[in-house]
C-alpha atoms as a PDB file:
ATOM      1  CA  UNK A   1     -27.858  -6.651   5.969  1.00  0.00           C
ATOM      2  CA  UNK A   2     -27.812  -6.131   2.351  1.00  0.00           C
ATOM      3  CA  UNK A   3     -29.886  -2.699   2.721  1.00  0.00           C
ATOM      4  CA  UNK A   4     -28.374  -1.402   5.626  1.00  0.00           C
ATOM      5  CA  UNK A   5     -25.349  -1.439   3.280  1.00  0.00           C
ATOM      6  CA  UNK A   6     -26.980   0.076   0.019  1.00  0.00           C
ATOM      7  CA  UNK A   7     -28.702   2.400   2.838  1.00  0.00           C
ATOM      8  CA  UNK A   8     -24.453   3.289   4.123  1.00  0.00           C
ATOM      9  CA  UNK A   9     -23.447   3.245   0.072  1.00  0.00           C
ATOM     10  CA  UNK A  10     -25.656   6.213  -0.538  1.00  0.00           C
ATOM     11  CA  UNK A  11     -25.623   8.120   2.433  1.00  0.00           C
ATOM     12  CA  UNK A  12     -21.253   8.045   1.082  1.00  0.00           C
ATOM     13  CA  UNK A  13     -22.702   9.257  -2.128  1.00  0.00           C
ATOM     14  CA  UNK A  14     -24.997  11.852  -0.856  1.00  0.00           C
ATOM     15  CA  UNK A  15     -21.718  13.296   0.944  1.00  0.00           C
ATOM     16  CA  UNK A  16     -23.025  12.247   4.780  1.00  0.00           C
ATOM     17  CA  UNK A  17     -20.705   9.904   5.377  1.00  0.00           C
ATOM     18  CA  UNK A  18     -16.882   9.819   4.016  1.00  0.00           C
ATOM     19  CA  UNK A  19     -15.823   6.182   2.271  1.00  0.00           C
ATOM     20  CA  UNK A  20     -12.640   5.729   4.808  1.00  0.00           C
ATOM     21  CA  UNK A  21     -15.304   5.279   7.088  1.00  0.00           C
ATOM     22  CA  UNK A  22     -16.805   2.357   5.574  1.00  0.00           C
ATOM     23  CA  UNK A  23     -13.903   0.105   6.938  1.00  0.00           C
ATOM     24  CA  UNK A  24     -14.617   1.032  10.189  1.00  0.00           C
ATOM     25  CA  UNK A  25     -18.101   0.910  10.216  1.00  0.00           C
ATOM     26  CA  UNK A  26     -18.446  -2.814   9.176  1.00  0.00           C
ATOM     27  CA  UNK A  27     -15.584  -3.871  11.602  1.00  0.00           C
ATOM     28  CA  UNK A  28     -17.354  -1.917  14.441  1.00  0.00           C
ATOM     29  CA  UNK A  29     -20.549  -4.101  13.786  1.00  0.00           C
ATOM     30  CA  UNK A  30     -22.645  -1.595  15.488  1.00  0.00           C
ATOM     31  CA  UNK A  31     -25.964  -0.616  14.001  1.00  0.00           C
ATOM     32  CA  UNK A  32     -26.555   2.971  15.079  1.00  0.00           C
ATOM     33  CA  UNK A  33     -23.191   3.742  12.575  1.00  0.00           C
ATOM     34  CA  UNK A  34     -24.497   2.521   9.649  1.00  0.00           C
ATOM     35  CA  UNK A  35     -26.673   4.174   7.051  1.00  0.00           C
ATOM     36  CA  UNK A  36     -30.455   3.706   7.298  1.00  0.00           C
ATOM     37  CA  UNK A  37     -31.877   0.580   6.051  1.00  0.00           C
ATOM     38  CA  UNK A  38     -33.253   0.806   2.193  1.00  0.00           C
ATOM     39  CA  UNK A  39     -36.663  -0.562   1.680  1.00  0.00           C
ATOM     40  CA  UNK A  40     -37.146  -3.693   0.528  1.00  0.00           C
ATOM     41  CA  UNK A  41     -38.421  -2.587  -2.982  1.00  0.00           C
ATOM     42  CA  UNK A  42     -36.147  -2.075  -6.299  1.00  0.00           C
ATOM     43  CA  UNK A  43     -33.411  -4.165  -4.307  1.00  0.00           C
ATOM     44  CA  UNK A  44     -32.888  -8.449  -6.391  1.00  0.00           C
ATOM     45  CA  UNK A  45     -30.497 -10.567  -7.374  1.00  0.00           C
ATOM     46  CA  UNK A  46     -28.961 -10.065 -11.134  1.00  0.00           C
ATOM     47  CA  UNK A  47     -26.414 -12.176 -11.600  1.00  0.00           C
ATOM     48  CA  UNK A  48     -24.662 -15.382  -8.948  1.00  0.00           C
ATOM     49  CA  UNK A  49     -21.147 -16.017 -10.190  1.00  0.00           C
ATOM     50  CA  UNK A  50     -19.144 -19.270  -9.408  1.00  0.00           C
END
């Protein structure tokens, strides 16, 4: 889930989808209106907070 919404984050930033959509797309819960999924590469944990 994580990549499919880095893969939405920058298709915002690369002006293909606008942010007010973002609301909508995660309460939908439907795949086919996300982003494409990132690969699995460049993508780890930094930092857990408590």
């Amino acid at each position: 889930m994580v990549r499919i919404i880095a893969g939405t984050l920058m298709e915002v930033g690369l002006g293909k989808i606008k942010p007010e959509e973002i609301p909508k797309i995660l309460a939908d819960g439907k795949r086919e209106n996300a982003g494409k999924t990132l690969p699995p590469y460049g993508l780890f944990l930094v930092k857990v907070k408590y």
